[in-house]
C-alpha atoms as a PDB file:
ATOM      1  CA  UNK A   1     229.000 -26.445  17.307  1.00  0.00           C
ATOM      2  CA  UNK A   2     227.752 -29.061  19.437  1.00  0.00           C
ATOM      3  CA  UNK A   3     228.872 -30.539  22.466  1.00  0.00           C
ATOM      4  CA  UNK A   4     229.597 -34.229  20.623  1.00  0.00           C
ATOM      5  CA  UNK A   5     231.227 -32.116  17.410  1.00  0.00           C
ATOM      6  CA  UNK A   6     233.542 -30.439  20.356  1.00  0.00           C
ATOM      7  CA  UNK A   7     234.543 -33.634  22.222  1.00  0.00           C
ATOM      8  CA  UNK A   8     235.588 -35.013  18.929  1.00  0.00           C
ATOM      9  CA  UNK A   9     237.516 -32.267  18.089  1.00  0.00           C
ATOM     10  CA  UNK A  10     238.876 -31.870  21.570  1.00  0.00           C
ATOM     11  CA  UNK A  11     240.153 -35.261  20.243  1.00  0.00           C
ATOM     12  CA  UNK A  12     241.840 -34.847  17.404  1.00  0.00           C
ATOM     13  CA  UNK A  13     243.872 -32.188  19.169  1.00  0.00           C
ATOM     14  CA  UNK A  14     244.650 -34.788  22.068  1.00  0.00           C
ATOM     15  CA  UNK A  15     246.156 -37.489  19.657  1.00  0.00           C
ATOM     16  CA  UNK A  16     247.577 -35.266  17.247  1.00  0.00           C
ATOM     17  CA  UNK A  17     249.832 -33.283  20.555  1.00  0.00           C
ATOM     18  CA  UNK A  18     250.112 -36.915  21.642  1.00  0.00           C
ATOM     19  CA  UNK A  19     251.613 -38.560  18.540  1.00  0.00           C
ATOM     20  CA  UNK A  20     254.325 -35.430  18.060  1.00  0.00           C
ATOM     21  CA  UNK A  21     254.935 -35.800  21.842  1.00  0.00           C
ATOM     22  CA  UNK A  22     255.937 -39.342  21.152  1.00  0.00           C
ATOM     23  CA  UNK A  23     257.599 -38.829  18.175  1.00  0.00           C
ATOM     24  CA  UNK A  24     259.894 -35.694  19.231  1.00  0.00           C
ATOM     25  CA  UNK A  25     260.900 -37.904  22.428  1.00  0.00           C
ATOM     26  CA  UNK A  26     261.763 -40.910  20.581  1.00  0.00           C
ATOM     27  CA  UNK A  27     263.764 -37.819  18.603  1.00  0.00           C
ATOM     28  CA  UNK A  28     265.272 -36.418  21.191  1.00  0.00           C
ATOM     29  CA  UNK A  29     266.112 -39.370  23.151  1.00  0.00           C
ATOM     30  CA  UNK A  30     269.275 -40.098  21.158  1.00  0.00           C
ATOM     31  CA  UNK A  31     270.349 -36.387  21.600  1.00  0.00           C
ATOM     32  CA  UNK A  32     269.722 -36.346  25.344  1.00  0.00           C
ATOM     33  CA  UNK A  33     271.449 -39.949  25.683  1.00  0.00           C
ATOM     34  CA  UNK A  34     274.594 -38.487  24.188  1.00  0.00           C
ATOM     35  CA  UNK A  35     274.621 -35.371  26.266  1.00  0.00           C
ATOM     36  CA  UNK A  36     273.667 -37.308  29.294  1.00  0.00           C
ATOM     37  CA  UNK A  37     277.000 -39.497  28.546  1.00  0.00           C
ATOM     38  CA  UNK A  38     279.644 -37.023  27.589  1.00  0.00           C
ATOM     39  CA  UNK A  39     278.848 -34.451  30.124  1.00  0.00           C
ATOM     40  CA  UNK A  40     279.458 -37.315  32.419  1.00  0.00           C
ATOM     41  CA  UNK A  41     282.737 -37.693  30.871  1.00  0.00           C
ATOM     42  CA  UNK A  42     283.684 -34.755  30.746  1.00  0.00           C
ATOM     43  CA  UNK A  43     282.887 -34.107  34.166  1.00  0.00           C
ATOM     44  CA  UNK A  44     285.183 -36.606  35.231  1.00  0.00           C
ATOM     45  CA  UNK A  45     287.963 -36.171  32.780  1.00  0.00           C
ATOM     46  CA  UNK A  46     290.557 -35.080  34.593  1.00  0.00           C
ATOM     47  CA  UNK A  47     289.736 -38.843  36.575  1.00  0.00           C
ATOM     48  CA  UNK A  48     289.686 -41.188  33.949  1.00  0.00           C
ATOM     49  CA  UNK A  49     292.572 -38.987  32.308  1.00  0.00           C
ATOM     50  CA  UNK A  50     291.281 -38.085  28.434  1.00  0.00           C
ATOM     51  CA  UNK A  51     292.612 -35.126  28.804  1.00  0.00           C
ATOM     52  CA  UNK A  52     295.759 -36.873  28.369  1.00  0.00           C
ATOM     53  CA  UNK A  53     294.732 -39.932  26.702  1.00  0.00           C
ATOM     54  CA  UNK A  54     294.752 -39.588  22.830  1.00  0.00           C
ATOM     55  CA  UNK A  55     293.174 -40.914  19.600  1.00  0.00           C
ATOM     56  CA  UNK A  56     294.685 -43.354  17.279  1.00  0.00           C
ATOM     57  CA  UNK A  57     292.478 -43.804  14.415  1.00  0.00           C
ATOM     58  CA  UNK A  58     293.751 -42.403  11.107  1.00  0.00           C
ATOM     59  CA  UNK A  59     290.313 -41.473  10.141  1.00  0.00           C
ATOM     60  CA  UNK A  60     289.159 -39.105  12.861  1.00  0.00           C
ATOM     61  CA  UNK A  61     292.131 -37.955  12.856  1.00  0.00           C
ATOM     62  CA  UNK A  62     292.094 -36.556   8.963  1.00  0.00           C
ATOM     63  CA  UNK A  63     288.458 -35.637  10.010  1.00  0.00           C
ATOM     64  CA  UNK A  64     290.168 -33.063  12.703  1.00  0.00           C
ATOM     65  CA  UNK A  65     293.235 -32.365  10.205  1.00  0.00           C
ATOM     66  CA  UNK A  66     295.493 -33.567  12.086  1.00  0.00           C
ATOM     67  CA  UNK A  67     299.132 -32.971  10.310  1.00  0.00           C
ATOM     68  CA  UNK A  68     302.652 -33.515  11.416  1.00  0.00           C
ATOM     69  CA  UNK A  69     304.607 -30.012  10.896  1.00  0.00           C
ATOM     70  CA  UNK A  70     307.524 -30.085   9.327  1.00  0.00           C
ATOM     71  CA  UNK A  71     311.111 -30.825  10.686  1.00  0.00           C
ATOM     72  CA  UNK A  72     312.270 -27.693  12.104  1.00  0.00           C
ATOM     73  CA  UNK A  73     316.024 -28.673  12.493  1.00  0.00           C
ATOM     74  CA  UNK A  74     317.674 -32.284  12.667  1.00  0.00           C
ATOM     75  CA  UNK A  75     321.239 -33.053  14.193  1.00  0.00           C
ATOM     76  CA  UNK A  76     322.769 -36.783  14.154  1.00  0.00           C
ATOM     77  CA  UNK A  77     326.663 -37.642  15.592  1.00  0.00           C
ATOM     78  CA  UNK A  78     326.391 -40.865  13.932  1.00  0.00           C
ATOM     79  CA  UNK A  79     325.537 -42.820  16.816  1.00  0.00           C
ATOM     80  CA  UNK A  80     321.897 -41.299  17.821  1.00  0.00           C
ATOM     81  CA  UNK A  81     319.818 -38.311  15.979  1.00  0.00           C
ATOM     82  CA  UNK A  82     317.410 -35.045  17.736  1.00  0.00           C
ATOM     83  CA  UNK A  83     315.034 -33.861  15.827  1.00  0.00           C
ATOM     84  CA  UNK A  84     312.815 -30.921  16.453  1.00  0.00           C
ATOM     85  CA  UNK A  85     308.891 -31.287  15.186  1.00  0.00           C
ATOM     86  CA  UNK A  86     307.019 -28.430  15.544  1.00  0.00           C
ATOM     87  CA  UNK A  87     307.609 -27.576  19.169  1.00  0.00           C
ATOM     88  CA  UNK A  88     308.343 -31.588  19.991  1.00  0.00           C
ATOM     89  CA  UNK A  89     311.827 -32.928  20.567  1.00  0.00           C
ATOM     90  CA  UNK A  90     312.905 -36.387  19.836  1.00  0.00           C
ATOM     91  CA  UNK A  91     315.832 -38.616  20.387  1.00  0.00           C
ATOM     92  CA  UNK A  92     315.488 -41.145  17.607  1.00  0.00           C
ATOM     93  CA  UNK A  93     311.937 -41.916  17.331  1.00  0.00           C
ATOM     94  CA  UNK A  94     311.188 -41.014  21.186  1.00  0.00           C
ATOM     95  CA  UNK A  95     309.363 -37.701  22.601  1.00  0.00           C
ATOM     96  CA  UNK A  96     311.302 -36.306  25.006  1.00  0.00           C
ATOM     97  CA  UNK A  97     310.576 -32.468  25.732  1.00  0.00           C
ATOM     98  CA  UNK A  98     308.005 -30.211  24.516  1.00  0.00           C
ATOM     99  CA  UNK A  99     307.659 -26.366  23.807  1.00  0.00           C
ATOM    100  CA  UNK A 100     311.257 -26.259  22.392  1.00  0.00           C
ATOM    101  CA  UNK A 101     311.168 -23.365  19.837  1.00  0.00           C
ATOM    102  CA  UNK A 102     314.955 -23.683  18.570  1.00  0.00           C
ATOM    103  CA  UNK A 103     317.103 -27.110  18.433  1.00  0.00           C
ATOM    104  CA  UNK A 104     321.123 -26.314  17.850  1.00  0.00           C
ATOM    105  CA  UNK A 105     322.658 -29.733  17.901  1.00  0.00           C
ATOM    106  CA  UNK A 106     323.454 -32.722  20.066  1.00  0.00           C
ATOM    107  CA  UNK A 107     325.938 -35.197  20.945  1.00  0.00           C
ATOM    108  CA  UNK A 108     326.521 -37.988  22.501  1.00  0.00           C
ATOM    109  CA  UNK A 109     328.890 -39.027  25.509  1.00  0.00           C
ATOM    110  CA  UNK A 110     329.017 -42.105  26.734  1.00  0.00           C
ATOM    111  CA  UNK A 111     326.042 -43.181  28.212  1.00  0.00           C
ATOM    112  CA  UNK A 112     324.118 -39.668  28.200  1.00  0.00           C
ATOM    113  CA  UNK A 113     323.166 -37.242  26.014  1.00  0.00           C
ATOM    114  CA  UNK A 114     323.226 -33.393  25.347  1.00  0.00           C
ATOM    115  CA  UNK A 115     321.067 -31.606  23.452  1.00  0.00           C
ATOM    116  CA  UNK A 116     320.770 -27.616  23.222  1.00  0.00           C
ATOM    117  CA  UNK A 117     318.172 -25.967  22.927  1.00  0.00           C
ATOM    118  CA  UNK A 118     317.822 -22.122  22.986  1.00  0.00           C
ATOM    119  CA  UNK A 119     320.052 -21.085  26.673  1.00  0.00           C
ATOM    120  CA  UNK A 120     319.593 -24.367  27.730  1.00  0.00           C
ATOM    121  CA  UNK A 121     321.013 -28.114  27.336  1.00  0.00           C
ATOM    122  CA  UNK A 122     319.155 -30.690  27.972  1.00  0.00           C
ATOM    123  CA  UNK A 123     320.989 -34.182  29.741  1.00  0.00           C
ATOM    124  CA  UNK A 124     319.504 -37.590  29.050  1.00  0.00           C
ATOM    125  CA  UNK A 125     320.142 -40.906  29.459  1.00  0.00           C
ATOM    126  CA  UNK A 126     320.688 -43.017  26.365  1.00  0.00           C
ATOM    127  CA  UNK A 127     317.558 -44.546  26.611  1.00  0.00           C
ATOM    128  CA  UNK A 128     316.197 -40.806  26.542  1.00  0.00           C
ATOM    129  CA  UNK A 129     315.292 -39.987  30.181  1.00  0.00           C
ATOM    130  CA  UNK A 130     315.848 -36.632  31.658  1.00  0.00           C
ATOM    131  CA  UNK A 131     318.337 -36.246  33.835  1.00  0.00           C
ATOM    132  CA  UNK A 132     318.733 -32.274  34.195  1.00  0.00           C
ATOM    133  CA  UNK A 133     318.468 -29.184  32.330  1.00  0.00           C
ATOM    134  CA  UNK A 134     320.850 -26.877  32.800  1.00  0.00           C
ATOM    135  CA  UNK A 135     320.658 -23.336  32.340  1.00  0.00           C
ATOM    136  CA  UNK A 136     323.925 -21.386  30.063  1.00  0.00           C
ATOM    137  CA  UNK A 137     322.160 -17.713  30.122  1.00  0.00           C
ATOM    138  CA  UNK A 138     324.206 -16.666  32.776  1.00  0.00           C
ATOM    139  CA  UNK A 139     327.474 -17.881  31.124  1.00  0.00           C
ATOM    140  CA  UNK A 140     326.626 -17.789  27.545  1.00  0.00           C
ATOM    141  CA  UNK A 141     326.175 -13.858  25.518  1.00  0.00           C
ATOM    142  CA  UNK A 142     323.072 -15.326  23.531  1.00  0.00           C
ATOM    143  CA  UNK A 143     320.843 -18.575  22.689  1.00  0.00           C
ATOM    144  CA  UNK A 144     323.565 -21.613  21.736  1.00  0.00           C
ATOM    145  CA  UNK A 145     324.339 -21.926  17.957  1.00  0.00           C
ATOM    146  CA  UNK A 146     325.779 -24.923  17.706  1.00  0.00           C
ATOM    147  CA  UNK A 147     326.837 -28.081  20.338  1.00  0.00           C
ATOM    148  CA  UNK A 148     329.872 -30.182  19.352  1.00  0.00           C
ATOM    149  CA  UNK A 149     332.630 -32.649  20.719  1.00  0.00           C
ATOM    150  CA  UNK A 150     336.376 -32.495  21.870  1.00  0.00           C
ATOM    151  CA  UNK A 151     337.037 -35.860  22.545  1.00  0.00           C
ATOM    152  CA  UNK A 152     334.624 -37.146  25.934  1.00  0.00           C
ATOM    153  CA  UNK A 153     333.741 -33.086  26.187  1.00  0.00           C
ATOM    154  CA  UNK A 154     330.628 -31.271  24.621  1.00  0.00           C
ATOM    155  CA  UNK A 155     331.229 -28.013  23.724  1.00  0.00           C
ATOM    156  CA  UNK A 156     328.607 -25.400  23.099  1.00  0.00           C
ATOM    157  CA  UNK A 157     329.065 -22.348  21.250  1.00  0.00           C
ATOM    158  CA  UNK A 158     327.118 -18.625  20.905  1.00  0.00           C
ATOM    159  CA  UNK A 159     328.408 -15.594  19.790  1.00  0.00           C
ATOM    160  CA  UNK A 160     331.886 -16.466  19.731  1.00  0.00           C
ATOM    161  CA  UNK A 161     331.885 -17.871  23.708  1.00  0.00           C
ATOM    162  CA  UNK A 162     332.322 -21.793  24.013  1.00  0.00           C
ATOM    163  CA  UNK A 163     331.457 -23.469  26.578  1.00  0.00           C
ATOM    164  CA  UNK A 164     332.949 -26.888  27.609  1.00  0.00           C
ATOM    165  CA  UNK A 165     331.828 -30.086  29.961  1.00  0.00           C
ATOM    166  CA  UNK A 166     333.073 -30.271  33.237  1.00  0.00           C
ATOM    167  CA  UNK A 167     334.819 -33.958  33.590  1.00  0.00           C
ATOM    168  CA  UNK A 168     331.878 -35.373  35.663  1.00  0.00           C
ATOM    169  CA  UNK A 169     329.658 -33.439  33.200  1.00  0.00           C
ATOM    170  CA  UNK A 170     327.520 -31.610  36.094  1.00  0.00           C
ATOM    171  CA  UNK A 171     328.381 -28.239  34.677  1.00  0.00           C
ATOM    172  CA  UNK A 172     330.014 -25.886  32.206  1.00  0.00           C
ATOM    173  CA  UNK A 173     334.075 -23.981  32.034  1.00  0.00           C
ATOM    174  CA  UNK A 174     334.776 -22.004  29.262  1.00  0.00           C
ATOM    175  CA  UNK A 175     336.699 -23.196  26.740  1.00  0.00           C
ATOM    176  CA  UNK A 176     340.055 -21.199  26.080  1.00  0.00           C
ATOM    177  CA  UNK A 177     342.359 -24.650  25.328  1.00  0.00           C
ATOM    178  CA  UNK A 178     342.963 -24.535  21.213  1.00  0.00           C
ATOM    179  CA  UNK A 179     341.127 -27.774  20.620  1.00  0.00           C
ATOM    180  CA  UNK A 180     339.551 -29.469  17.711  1.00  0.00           C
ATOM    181  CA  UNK A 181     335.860 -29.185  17.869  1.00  0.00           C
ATOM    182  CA  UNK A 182     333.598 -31.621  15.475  1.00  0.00           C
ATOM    183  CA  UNK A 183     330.279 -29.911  15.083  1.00  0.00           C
ATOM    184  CA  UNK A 184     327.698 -31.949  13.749  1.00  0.00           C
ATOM    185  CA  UNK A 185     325.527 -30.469  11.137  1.00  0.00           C
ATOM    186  CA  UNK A 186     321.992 -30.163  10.707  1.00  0.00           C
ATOM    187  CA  UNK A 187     320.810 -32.822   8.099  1.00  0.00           C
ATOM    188  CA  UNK A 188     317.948 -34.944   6.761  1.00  0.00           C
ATOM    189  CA  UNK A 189     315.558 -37.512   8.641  1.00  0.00           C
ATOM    190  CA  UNK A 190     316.054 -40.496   7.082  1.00  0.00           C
ATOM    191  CA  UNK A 191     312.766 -41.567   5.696  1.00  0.00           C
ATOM    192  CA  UNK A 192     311.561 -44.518   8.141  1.00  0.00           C
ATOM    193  CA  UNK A 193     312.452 -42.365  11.052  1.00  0.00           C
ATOM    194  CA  UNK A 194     310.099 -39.259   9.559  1.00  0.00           C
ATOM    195  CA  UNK A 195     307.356 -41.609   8.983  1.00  0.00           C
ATOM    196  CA  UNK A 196     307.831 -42.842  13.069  1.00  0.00           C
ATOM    197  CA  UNK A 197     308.091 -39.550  14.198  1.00  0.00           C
ATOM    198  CA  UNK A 198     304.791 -37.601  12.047  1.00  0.00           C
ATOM    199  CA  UNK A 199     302.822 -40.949  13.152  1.00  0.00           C
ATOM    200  CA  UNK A 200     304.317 -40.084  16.820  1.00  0.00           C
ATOM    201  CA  UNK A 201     302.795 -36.503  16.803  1.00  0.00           C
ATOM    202  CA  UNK A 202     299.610 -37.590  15.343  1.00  0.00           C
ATOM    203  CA  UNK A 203     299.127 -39.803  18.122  1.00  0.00           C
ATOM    204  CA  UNK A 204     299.739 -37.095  20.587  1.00  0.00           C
ATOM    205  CA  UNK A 205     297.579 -34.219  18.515  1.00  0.00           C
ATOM    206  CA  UNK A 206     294.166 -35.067  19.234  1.00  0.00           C
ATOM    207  CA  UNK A 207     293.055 -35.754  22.981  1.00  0.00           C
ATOM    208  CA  UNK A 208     289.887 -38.247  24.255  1.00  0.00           C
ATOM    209  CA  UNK A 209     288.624 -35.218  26.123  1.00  0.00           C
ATOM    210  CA  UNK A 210     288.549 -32.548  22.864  1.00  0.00           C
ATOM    211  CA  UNK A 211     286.792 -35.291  20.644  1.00  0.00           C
ATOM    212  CA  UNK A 212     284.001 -35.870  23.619  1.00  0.00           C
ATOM    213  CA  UNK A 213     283.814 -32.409  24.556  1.00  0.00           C
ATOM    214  CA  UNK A 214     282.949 -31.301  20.345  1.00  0.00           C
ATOM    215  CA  UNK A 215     280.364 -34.044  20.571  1.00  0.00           C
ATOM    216  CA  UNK A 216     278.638 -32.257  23.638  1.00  0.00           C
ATOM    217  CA  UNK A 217     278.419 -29.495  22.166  1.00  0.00           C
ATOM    218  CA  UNK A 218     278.074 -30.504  18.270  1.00  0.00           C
ATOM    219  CA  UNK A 219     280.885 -29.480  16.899  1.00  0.00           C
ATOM    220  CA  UNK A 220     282.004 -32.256  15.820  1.00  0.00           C
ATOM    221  CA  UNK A 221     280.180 -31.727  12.665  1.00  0.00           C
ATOM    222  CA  UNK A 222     281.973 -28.333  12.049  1.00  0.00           C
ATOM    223  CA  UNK A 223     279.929 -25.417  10.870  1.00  0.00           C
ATOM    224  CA  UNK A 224     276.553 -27.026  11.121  1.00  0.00           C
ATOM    225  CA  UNK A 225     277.145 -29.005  14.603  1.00  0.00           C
ATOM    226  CA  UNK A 226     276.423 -25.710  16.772  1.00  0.00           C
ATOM    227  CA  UNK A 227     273.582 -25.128  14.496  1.00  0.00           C
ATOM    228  CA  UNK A 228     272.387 -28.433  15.190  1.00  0.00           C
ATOM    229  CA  UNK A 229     272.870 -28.462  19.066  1.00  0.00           C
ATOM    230  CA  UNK A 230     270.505 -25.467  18.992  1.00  0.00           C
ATOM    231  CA  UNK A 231     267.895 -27.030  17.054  1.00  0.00           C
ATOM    232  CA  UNK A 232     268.184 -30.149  19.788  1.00  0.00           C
ATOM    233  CA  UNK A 233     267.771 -27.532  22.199  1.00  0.00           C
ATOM    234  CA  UNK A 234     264.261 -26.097  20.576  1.00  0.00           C
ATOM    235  CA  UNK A 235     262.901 -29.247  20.160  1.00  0.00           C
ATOM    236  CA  UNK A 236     263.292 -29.946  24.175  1.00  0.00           C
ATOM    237  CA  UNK A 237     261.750 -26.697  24.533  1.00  0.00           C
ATOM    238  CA  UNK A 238     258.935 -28.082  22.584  1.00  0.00           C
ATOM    239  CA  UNK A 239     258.575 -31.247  24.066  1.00  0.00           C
ATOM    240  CA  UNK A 240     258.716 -29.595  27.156  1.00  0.00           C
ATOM    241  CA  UNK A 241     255.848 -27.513  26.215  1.00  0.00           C
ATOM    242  CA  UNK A 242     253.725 -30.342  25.028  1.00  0.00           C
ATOM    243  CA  UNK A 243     254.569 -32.410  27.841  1.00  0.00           C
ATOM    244  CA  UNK A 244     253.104 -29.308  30.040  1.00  0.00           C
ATOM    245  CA  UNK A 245     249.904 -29.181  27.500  1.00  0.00           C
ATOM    246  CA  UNK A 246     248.953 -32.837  27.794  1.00  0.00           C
ATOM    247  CA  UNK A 247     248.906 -32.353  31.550  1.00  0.00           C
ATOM    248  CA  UNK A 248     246.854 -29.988  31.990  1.00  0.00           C
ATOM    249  CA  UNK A 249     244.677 -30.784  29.128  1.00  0.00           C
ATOM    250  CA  UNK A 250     242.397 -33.349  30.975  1.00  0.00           C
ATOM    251  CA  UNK A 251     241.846 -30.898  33.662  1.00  0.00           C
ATOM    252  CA  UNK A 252     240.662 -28.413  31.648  1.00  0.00           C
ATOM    253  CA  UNK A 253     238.123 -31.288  29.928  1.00  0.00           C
ATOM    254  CA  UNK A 254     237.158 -32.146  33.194  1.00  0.00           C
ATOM    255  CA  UNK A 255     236.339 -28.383  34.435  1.00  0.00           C
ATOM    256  CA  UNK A 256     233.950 -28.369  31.017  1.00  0.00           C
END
């Protein structure tokens, strides 16, 4: 071969490793933008709070499945209504406990109100803030069954032991007065407030920080985002490798 049928050759090879250098970084460039940008977030996302700050678009959220599960157990005095979703607890259409794995009832008094939930009642205000939870293990034989009302009293009941309201309702006496007790039942949501309350949990089901965190690392895209992310990972490799080539080609030309 001679020397001029080498050099052209020699090249070829240049602008061929050139062009798929380019090409593979234009590529890649959209890949390493995105990483660059959510590992940023995500790295700061206990900051700028998406661990805790949630998605609201219907769309991504039936991408993810998100699903409101269905009411556990629903109590209503007439005047307001707790209903248990999933492990979420709501007074009306507000959220206000979570990890609740049994509701019994509620009622109201005055301005507050109680609601029971396994060996403990819950006090609120009537616009739903939490004023104290009081634990009943240590009075009551088992988790509450029911919660009712004897006139301005709430009375809570488990395994045959009730348990009244104190008159400045700060604690609990047992009940051993013959009174009459109305214990509200557990009942239907009325359909406007289950709509509120499964678009309330949807709201809360899907964080800022999960959605940014399964773009890092591709899955996003389900079962072929991982698979993809690895691929984006080769090709770096591979410009990497190129990059490396078309340095040290000319040095090697120039050694000829």
């Amino acid at each position: 071969m001679t020397t001029s049928e080498t050099k052209n050759n020699g090249n070829s090879n240049g602008a061929w490793l050139r062009r798929c250098h380019r090409w593979l970084g234009a590529t890649l460039a959209v890949f390493i933008l995105l990483l660059s940008c959510t590992g940023i977030a995500l790295n700061h996302s206990s900051d700028w709070n998406l661990d805790r700050s949630f998605v609201s678009s219907s769309w991504l959220l039936d991408a993810y499945g998100v699903r409101a599960p269905p009411v556990s157990a629903s109590f209503s005095d007439g005047t307001r209504r707790a209903t248990l979703l999933g492990k979420r607890l709501y007074l009306d259409d507000h959220e206000v406990a979570d990890d609740i794995d049994a509701l019994a009832g509620m009622v109201s008094l005055e301005n507050l109100v109680l609601i029971a939930a396994g060996r403990q009642v819950l006090l609120l205000t009537s616009d739903g803030e939490l004023v104290e939870r009081m634990d009943l293990s240590a009075l009551l034989p088992g988790p509450i069954e029911r919660v009712g009302r004897a006139g301005n009293r709430a009375v809570v009941s488990a395994a045959g032991t009730s348990l009244a309201t104190n008159a400045d309702v700060t604690g609990f006496e047992l009940l051993t007065d013959a009174v009459v007790v109305i214990w509200p039942e557990n009942s239907n949501v009325p359909e406007a407030l289950q709509e509120a309350l499964d678009a309330q949990y949807r709201g809360r089901g899907l964080s800022i920080e999960r959605v940014i965190t399964d773009l890092h690392n591709g899955r996003i895209v389900i079962v072929a985002g991982p698979y993809l992310m690895d691929a984006v990972g080769i090709l770096l490799i591979i410009l990497s490798i190129s990059g490396i080539l078309m340095w040290l080609r000319p040095r090697r030309v120039r050694g000829q």
